[in-house]
Protein backbone atom coordinates (compact mmCIF):
# COMPACT_ATOMS: atom_id res chain seq x y z
CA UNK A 1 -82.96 -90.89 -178.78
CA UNK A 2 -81.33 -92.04 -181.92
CA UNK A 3 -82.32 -96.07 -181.95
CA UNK A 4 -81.21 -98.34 -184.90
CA UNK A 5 -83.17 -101.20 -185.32
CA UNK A 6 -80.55 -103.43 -184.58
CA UNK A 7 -79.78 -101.92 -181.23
CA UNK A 8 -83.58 -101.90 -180.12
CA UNK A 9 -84.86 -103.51 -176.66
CA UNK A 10 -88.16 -103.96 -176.21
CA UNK A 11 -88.45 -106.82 -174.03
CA UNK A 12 -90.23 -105.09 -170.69
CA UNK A 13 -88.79 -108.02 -168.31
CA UNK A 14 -85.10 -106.51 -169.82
CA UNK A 15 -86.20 -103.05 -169.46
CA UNK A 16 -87.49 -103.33 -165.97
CA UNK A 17 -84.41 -105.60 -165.05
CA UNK A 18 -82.21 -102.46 -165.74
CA UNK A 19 -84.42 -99.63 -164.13
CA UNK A 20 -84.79 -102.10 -160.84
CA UNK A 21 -80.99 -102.72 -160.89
CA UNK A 22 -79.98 -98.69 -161.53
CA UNK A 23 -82.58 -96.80 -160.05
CA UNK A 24 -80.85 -93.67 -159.79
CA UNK A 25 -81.54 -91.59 -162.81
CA UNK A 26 -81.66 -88.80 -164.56
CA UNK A 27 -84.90 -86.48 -164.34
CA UNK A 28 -84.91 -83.90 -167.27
CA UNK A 29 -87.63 -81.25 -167.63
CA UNK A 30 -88.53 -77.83 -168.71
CA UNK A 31 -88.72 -74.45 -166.63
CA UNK A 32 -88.68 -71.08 -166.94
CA UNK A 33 -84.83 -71.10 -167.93
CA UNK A 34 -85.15 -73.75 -170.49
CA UNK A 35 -84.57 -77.32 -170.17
CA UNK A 36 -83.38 -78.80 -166.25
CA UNK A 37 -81.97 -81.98 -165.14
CA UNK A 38 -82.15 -83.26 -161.80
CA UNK A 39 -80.15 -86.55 -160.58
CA UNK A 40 -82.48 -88.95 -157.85
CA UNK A 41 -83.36 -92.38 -157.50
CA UNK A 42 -86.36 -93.65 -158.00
CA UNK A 43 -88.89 -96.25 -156.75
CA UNK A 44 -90.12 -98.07 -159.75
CA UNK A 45 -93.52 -100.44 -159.97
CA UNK A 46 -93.79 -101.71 -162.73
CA UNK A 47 -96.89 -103.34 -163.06
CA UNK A 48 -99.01 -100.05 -161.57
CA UNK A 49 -100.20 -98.77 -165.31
CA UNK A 50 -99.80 -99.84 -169.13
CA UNK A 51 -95.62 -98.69 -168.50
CA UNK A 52 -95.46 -98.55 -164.86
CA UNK A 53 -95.35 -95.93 -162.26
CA UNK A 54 -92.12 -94.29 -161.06
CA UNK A 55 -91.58 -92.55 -157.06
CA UNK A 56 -89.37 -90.37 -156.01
CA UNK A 57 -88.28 -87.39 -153.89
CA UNK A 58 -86.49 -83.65 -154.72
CA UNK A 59 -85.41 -80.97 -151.67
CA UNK A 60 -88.72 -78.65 -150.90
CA UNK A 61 -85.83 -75.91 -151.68
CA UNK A 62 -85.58 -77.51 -155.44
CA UNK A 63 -87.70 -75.05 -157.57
CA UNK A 64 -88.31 -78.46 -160.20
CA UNK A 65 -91.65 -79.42 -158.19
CA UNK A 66 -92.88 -76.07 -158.72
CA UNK A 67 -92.09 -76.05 -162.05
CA UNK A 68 -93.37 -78.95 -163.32
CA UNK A 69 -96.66 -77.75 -162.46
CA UNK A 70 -97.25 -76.02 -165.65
CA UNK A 71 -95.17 -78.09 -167.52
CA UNK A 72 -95.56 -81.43 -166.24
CA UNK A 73 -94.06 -83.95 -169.32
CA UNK A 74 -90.67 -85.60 -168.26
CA UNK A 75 -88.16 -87.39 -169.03
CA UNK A 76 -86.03 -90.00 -166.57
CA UNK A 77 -82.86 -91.19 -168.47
CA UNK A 78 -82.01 -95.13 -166.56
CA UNK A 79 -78.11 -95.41 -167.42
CA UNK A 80 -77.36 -99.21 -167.34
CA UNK A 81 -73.22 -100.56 -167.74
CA UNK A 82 -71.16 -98.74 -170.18
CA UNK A 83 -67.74 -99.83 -171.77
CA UNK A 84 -65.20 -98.11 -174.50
CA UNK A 85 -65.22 -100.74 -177.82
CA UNK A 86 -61.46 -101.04 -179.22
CA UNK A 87 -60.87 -101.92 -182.67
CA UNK A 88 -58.45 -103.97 -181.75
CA UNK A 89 -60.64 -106.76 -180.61
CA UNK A 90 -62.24 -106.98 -183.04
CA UNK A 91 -60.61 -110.15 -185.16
CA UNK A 92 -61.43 -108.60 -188.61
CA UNK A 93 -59.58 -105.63 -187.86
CA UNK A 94 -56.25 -107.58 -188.24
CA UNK A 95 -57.32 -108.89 -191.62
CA UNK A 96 -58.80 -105.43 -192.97
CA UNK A 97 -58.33 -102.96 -190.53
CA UNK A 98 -61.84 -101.58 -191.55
CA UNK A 99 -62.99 -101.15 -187.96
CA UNK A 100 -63.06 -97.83 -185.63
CA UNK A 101 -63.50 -97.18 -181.96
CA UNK A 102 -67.10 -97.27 -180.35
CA UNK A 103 -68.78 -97.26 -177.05
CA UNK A 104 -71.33 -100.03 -175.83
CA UNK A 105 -74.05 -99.45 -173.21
CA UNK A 106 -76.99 -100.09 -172.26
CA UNK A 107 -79.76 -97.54 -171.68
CA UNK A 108 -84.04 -96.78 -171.04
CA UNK A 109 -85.61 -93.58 -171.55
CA UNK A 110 -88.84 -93.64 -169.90
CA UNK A 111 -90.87 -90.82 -170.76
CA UNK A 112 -94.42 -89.23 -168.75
CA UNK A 113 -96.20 -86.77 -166.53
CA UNK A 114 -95.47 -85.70 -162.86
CA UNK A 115 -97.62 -85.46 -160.63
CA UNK A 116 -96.26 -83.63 -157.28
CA UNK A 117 -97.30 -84.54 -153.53
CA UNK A 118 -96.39 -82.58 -151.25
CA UNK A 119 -97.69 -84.71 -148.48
CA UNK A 120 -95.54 -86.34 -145.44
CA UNK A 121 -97.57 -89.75 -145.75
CA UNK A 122 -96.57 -89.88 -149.35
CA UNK A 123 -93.01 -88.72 -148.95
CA UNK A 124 -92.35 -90.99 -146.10
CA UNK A 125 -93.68 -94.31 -148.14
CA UNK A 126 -91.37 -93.53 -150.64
CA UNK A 127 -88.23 -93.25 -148.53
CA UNK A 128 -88.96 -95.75 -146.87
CA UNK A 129 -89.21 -98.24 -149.52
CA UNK A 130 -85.91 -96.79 -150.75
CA UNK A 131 -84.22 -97.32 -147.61
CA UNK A 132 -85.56 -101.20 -147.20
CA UNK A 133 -84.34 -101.65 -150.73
CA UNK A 134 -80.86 -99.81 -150.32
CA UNK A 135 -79.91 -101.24 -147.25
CA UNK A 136 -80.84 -104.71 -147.52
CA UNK A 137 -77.31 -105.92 -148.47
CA UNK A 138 -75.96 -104.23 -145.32
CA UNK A 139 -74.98 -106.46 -142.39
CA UNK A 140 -77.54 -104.02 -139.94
CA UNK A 141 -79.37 -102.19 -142.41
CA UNK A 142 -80.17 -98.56 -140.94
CA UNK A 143 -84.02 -98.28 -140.53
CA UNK A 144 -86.11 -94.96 -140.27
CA UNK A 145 -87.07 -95.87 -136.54
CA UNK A 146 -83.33 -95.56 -135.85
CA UNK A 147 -83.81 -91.78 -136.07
CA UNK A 148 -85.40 -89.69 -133.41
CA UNK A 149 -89.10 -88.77 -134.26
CA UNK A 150 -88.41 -85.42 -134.27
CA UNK A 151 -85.62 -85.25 -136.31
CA UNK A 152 -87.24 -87.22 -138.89
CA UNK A 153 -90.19 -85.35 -139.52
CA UNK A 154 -87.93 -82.35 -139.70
CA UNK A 155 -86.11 -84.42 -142.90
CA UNK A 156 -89.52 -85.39 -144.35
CA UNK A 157 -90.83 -81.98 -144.10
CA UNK A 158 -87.82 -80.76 -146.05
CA UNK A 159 -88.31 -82.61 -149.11
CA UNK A 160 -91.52 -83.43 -151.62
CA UNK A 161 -92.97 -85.96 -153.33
CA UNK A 162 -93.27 -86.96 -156.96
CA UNK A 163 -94.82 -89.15 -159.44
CA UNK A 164 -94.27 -90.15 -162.68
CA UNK A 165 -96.86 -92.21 -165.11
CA UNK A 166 -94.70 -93.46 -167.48
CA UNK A 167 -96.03 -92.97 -171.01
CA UNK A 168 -93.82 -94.50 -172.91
CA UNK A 169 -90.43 -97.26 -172.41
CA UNK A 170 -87.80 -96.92 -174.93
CA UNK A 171 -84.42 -99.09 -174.61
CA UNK A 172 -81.20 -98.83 -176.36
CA UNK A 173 -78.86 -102.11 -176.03
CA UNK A 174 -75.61 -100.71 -178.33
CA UNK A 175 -73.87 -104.18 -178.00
CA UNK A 176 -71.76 -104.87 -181.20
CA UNK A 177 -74.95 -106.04 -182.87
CA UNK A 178 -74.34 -105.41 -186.23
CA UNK A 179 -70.95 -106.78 -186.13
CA UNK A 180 -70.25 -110.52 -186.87
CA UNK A 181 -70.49 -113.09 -184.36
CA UNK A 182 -66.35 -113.45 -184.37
CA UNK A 183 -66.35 -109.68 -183.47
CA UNK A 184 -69.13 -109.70 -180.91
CA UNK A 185 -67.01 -112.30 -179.56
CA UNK A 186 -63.67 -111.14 -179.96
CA UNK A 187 -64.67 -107.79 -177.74
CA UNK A 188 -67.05 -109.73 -175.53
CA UNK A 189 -64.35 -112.37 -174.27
CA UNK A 190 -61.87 -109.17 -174.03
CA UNK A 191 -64.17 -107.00 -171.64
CA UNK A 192 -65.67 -110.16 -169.53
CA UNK A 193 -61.53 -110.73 -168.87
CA UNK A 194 -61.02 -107.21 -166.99
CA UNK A 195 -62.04 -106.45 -163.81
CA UNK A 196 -64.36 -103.78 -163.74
CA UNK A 197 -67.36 -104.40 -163.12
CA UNK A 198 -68.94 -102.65 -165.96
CA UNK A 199 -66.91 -103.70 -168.68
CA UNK A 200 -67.65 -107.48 -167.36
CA UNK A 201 -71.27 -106.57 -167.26
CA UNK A 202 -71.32 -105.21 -170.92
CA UNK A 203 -68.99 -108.02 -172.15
CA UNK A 204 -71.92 -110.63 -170.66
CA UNK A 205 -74.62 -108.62 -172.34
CA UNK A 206 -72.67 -108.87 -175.81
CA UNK A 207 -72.81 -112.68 -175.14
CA UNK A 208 -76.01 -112.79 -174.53
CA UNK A 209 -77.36 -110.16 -177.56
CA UNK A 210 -75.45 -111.37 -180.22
CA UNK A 211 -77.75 -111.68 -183.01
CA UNK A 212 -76.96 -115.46 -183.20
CA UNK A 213 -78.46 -116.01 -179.55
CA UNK A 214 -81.62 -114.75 -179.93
């Protein structure tokens, strides 16, 4: 990934903030037919290893856990807000006009090895902790124990574990950063006025990047 030096993040408490808050990502490796990219979320502990340890689960009928098994390196892509950038918000574009489109957004790579268990115990931990995690904002959260036995072991068995040590962190905060601190927050104030959620989110992360507020 292409990463200015302006646009870096390499605060960990920022990075892991972001993979906590979107855990579903992007799982990209190499097979047989070339390069594969599989969509899941993930469990993420960050403090098990120098870059944390990422969990997560594929369908048994998913040839990727195969796969990886001769080619184990990975790559999970952790997509944070994203908003389009107008010109027009910019206030120096009415006094020069010497300003284009752009998209902000916020972004980790996190980069490492899998390491595949195909083992109920294993796949049953994970979902598990996904399920507490997903359905704790839910009035009755659903709980495994609400499903028969049966029929749950007959999910588990039909999926398998993996395991990611992750290697290496990289973030990517494309925020307006190398514009001036009228710009920053002539686009912030503009986004955190809409009512998407994303464009508020990305118009508060401006704010709170802007070279001046470090």
């Amino acid at each position: 990934m292409y990463v200015p030096a302006h646009f870096e993040e390499n605060r960990r408490e920022v990075i892991d903030a972001l993979i906590a808050a979107q855990p579903f990502g992007s799982l990209v490796t190499r097979g047989p037919a070339g390069l594969d990219a599989n969509h899941i979320p993930f469990e993420f502990e960050p403090a098990n290893g120098p870059f944390g340890t990422l969990r997560a689960h594929v369908a048994r009928a998913n040839p990727v856990w195969r796969e990886v098994a001769d080619a184990p390196e990975a790559l999970v892509i952790f997509q944070g807000p994203t908003a389009y950038i107008s010109p027009t918000w910019y206030p120096s574009k009415h006094e020069t006009h010497r300003q284009v489109p752009t998209w902000n957004y916020m972004v980790v790579h996190a980069h490492g090895r899998i390491v595949v268990h195909d083992d109920e115990n294993y796949v049953r931990g994970v979902v598990a902790r996904l399920t507490r995690k997903m359905e704790a904002g839910e009035s009755v959260p659903w709980k495994m124990g609400d499903a028969p036995a049966d029929y749950l072991t007959q999910m588990l068995g039909a999926i398998v574990g993996i395991e990611i040590e992750v290697t290496k962190l990289v973030g990517k905060w494309k925020l307006s950063q190398n514009k001036t601190a009228a710009d920053i927050e002539g686009a912030a104030s503009t986004l955190l006025a809409r009512e998407g959620d994303a464009q508020r989110a990305v118009g508060q992360a401006m704010r709170e990047s802007a070279p001046a507020s470090k």
